[in-house]
Protein backbone atom coordinates (compact mmCIF):
# COMPACT_ATOMS: atom_id res chain seq x y z
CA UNK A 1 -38.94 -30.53 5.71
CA UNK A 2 -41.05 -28.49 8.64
CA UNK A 3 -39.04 -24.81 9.43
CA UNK A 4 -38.57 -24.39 12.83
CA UNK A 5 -38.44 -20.96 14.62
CA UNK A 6 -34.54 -21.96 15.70
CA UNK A 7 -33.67 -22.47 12.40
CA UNK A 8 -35.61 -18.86 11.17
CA UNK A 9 -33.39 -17.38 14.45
CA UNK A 10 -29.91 -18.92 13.35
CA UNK A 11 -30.64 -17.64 9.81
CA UNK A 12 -31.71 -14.04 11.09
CA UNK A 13 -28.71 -13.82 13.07
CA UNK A 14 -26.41 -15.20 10.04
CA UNK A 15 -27.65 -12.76 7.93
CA UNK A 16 -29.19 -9.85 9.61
CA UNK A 17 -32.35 -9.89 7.23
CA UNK A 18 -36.00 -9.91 8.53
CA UNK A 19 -38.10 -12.94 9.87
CA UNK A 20 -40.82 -12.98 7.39
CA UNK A 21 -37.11 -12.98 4.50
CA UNK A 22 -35.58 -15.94 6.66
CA UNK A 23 -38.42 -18.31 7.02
CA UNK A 24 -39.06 -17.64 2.98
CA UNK A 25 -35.69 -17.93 1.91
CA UNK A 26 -35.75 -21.35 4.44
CA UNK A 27 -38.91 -22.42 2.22
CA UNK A 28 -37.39 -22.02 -0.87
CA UNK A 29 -34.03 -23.77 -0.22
CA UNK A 30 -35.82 -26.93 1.66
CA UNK A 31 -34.32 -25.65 5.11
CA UNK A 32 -30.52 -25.76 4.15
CA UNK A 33 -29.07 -22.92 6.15
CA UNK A 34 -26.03 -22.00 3.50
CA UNK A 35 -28.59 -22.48 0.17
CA UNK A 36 -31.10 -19.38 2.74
CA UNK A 37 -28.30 -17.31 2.65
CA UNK A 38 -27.41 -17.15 -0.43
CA UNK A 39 -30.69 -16.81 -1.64
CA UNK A 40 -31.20 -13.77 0.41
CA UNK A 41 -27.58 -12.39 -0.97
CA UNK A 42 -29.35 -12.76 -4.38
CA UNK A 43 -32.34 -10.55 -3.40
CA UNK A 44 -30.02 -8.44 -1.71
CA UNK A 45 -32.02 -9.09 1.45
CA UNK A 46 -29.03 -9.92 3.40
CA UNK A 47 -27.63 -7.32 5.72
CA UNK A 48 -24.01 -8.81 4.65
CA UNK A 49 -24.75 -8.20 0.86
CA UNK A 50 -25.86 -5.02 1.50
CA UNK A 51 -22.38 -4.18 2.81
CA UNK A 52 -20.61 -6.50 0.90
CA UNK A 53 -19.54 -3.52 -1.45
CA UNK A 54 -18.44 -1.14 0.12
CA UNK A 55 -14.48 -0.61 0.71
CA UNK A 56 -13.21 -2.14 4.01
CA UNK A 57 -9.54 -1.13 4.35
CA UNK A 58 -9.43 -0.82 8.17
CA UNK A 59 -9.29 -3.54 10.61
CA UNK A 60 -6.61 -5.32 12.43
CA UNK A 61 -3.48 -7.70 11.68
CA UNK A 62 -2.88 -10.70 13.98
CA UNK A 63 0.23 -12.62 14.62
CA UNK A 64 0.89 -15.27 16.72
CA UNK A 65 2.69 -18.37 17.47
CA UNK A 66 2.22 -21.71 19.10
CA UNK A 67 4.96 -23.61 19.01
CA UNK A 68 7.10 -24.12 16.03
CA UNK A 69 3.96 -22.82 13.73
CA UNK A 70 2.84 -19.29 13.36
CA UNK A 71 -0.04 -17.19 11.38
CA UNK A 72 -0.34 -13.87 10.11
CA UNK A 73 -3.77 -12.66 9.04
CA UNK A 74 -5.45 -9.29 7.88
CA UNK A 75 -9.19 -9.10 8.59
CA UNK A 76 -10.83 -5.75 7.27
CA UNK A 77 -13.40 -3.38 8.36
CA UNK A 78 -14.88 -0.18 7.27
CA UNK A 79 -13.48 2.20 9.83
CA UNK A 80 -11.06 2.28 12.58
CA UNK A 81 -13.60 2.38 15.52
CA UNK A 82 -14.57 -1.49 14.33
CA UNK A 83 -10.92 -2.48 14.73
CA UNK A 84 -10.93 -1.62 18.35
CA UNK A 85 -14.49 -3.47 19.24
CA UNK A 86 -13.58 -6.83 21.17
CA UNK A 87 -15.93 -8.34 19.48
CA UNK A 88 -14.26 -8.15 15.87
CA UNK A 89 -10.71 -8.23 17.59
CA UNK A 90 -12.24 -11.59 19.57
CA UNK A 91 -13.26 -13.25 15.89
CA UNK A 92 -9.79 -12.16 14.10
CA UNK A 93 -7.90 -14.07 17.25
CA UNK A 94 -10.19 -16.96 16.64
CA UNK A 95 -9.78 -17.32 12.91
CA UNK A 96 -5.70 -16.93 13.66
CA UNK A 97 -5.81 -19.70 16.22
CA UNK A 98 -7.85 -21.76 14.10
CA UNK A 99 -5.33 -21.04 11.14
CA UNK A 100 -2.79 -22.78 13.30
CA UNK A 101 -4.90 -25.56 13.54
CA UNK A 102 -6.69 -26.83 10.75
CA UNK A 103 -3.97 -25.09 8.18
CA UNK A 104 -6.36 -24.64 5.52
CA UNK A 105 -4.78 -24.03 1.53
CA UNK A 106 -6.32 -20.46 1.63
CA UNK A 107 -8.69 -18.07 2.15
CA UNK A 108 -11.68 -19.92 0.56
CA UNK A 109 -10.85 -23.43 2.30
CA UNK A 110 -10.73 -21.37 5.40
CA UNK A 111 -13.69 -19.54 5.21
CA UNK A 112 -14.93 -23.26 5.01
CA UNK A 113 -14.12 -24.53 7.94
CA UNK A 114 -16.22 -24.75 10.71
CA UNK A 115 -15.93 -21.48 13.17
CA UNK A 116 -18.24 -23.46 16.35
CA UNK A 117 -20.77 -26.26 16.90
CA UNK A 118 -23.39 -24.29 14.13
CA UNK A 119 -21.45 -21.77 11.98
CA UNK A 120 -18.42 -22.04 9.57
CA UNK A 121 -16.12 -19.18 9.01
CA UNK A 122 -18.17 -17.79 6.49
CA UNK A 123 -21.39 -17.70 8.02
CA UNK A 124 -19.65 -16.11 11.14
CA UNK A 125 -18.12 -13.48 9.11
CA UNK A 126 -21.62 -12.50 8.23
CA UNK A 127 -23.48 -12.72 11.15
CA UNK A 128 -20.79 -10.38 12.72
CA UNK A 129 -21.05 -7.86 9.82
CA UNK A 130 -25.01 -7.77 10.67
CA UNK A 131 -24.06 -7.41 14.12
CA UNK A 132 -21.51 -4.48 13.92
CA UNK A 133 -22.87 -3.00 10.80
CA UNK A 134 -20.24 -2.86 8.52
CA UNK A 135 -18.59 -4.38 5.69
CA UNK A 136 -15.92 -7.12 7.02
CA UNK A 137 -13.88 -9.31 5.19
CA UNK A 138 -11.07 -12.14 5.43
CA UNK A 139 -8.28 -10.88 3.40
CA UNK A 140 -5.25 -12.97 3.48
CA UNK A 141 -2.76 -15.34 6.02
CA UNK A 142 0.31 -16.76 5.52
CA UNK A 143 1.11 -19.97 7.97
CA UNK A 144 4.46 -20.80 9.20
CA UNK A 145 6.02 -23.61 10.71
CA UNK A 146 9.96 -23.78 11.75
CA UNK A 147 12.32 -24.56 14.20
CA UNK A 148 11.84 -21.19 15.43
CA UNK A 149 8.84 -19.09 15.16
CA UNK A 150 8.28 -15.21 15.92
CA UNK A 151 5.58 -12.52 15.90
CA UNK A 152 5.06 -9.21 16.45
CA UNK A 153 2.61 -6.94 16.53
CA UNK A 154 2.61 -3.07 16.34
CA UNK A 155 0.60 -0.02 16.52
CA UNK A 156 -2.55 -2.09 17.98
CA UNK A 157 -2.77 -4.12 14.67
CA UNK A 158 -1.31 -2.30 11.98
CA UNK A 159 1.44 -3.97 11.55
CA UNK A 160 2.08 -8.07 11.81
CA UNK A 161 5.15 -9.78 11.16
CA UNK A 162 6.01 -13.81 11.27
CA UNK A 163 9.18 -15.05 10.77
CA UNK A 164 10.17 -18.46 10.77
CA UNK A 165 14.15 -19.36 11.46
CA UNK A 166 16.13 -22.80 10.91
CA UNK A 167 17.60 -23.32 14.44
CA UNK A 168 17.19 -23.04 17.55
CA UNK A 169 17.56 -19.10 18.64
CA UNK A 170 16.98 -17.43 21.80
CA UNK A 171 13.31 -16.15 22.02
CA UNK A 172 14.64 -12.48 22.35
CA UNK A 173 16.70 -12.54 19.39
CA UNK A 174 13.88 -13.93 17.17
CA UNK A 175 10.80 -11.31 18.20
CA UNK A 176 13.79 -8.51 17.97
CA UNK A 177 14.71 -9.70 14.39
CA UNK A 178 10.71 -9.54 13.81
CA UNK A 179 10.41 -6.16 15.34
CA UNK A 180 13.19 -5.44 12.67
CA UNK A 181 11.48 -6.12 10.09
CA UNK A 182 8.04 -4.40 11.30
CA UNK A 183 10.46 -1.42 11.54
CA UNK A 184 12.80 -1.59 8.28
CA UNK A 185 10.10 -3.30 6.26
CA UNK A 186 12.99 -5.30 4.16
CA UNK A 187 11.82 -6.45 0.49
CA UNK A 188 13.68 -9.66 0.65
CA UNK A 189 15.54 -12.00 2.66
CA UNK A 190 19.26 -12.64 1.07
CA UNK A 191 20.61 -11.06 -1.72
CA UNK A 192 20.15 -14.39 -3.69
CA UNK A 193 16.68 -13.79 -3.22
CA UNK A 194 16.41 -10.48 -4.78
CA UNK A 195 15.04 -11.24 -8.89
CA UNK A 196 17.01 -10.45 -12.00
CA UNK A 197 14.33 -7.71 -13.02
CA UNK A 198 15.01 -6.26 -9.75
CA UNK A 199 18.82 -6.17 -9.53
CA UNK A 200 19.08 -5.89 -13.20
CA UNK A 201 16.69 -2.25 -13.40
CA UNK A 202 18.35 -0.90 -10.32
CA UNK A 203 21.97 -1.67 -12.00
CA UNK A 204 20.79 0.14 -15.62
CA UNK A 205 20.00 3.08 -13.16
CA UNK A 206 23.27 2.84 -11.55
CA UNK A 207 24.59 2.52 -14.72
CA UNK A 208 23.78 5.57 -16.66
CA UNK A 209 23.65 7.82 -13.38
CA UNK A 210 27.75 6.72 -13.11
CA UNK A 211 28.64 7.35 -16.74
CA UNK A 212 26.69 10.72 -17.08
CA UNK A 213 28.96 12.19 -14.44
CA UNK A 214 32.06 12.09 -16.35
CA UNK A 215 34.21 9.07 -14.69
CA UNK A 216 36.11 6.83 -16.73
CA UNK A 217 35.06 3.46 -17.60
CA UNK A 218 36.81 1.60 -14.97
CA UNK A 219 35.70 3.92 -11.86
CA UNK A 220 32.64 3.99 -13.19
CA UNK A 221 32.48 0.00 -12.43
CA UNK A 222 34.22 0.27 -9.08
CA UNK A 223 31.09 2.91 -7.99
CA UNK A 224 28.36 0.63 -9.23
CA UNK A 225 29.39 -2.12 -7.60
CA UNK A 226 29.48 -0.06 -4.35
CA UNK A 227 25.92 1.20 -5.14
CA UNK A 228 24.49 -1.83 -5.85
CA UNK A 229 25.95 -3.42 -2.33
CA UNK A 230 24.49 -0.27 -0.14
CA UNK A 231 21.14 -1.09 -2.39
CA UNK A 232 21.14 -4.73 -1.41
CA UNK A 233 21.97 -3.70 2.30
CA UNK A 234 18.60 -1.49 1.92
CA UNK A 235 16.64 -4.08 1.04
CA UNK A 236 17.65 -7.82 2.30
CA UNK A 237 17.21 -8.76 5.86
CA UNK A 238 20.00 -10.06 6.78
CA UNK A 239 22.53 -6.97 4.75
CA UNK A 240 20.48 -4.60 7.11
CA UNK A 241 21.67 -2.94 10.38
CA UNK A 242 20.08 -5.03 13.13
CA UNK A 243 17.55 -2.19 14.72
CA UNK A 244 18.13 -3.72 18.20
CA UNK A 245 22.16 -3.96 17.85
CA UNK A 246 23.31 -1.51 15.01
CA UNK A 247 26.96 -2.20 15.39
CA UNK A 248 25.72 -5.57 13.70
CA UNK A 249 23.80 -6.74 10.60
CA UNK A 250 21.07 -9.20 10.83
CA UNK A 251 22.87 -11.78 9.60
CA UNK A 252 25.39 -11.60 11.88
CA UNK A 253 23.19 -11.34 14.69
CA UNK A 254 21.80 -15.14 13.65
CA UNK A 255 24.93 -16.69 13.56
CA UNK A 256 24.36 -19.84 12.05
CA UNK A 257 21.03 -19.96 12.08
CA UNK A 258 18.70 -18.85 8.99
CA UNK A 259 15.89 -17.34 8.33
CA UNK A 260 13.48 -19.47 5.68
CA UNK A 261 10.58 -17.05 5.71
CA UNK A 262 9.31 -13.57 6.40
CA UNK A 263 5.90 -12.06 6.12
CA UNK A 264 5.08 -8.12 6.90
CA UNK A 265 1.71 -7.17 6.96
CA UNK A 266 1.10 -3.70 6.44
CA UNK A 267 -2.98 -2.74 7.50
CA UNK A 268 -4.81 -1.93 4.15
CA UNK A 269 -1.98 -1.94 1.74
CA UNK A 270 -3.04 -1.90 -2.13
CA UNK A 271 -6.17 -1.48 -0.96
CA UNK A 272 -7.84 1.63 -2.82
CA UNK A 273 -9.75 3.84 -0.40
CA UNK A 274 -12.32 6.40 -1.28
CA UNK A 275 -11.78 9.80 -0.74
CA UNK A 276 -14.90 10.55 1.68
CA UNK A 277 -16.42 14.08 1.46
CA UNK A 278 -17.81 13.91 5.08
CA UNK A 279 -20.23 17.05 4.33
CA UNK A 280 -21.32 15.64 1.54
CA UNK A 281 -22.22 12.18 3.16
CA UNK A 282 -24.34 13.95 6.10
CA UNK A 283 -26.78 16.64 3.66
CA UNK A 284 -26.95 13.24 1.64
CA UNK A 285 -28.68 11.48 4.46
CA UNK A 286 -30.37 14.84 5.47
CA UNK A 287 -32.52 15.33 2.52
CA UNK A 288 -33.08 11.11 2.30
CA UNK A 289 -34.49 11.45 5.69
């Protein structure tokens, strides 16, 4: 099939590589757009491949809700200054919305999907990494849907949280109990949630800590059981002290409504970052030049 100079322009701006590379790669894969850029990630002629390895633990978290479904997404970026440029911040509020909308399995059915009228998510992706100049990437969502959905937000995008209630709650009650959790970072919902290994290690801890102190036997169960409740009321949701009402715990503050999910995302977490030698990086590009 004849190349045309629109399809040579869609692929430069897809993958940031030059002409002469676009209309060759076109050649070779019979004009199919995906098949060019992959074949120019294989020569490493791809401004996206190029960047493709090197760590991306900045970026931004996005939650929101529209009606009784919600999303929470990370997308990453090299530094900090990317997560502030409206044109990444305008492409992770996309993907969210479209989350809400298509609800695809995961990350590689999303990146699937199609972004506009010419591009999937994919081929977005990398046409805004060519256009920023830095390594990007899609790193997880989760998608809610409840009677009750709430997000928040904090420190510009370091921070999401979604939480989705059974029952009807006042709006107020729901963002504050998602503020909570941005702020007390709970590992669990309800104590029935919490595993055996979990409950079982901290109890062994307990455990020996009690009986090395000296107390008999049967105090020694009395102040376990104690321990073990404050731990539970450290960890589960609804045990905590409600941030926004601390006379109450969470629970209480739901009444008889109930919270069936709970997602914190924490910017970059388990994410290994180099340790950058700044000096080191500028007399490396001073004797390259």
């Amino acid at each position: 099939m004849g190349i045309t100079a629109a399809d040579v322009k869609k692929l430069r701006e897809i993958s940031g590589a030059g002409m002469m590379d676009c209309k060759k790669a076109l050649t070779q894969t019979d004009g199919n757009i995906d098949a060019a850029v992959d074949f120019l990630r294989k020569k490493g002629l791809s401004a996206a491949s190029k960047k493709a390895g090197r760590v991306a633990a900045e970026g931004i978290v996005v939650a929101m809700t529209e009606g009784k479904t919600g999303v929470v997404l990370e997308v990453n970026a090299e530094t900090d200054f990317v997560s502030k440029n409206d044109q990444f911040v305008a492409f992770a509020n996309s993907i969210a919305a479209l989350i809400i909308k298509e609800n695809p399995a995961d990350v590689k059915a999303l990146k699937a999907l199609a972004f506009d009228s010419e591009l999937n998510v994919e081929q977005a992706l990398s046409q805004l990494i060519a256009t920023i100049g830095e390594n990007m990437s899609i790193r997880r969502f989760s998608r809610t849907e409840a009677a009750t959905v709430a997000s928040y937000v904090h420190g510009g995008g370091k921070i999401g949280v979604l939480i989705g209630i059974d029952g009807d709650v006042d709006a107020d009650l729901a963002r504050g109990i998602a503020m909570h959790v941005a702020a007390a970072n709970p590992r669990f919902i309800a104590r029935d949630d919490v595993d055996t290994a979990t409950a079982a290690r901290e109890q062994a801890v307990l455990s020996e800590r009690a009986i090395a102190s000296g107390k008999p036997e049967a105090i020694v169960e009395k102040i376990v059981t104690g321990q073990m409740n404050r731990f539970y009321s450290e960890i589960c949701l609804l045990e905590q002290d409600f941030v926004m009402d601390t006379d109450q715990k969470v629970g209480k503050a739901l009444g008889n409504a109930r919270v069936i999910s709970m997602d914190r995302f924490h910017l970059g977490e388990g994410i290994e970052k180099k340790d950058e030698d700044f000096a080191a990086e500028v007399a490396a590009q001073i004797q390259a030049s």
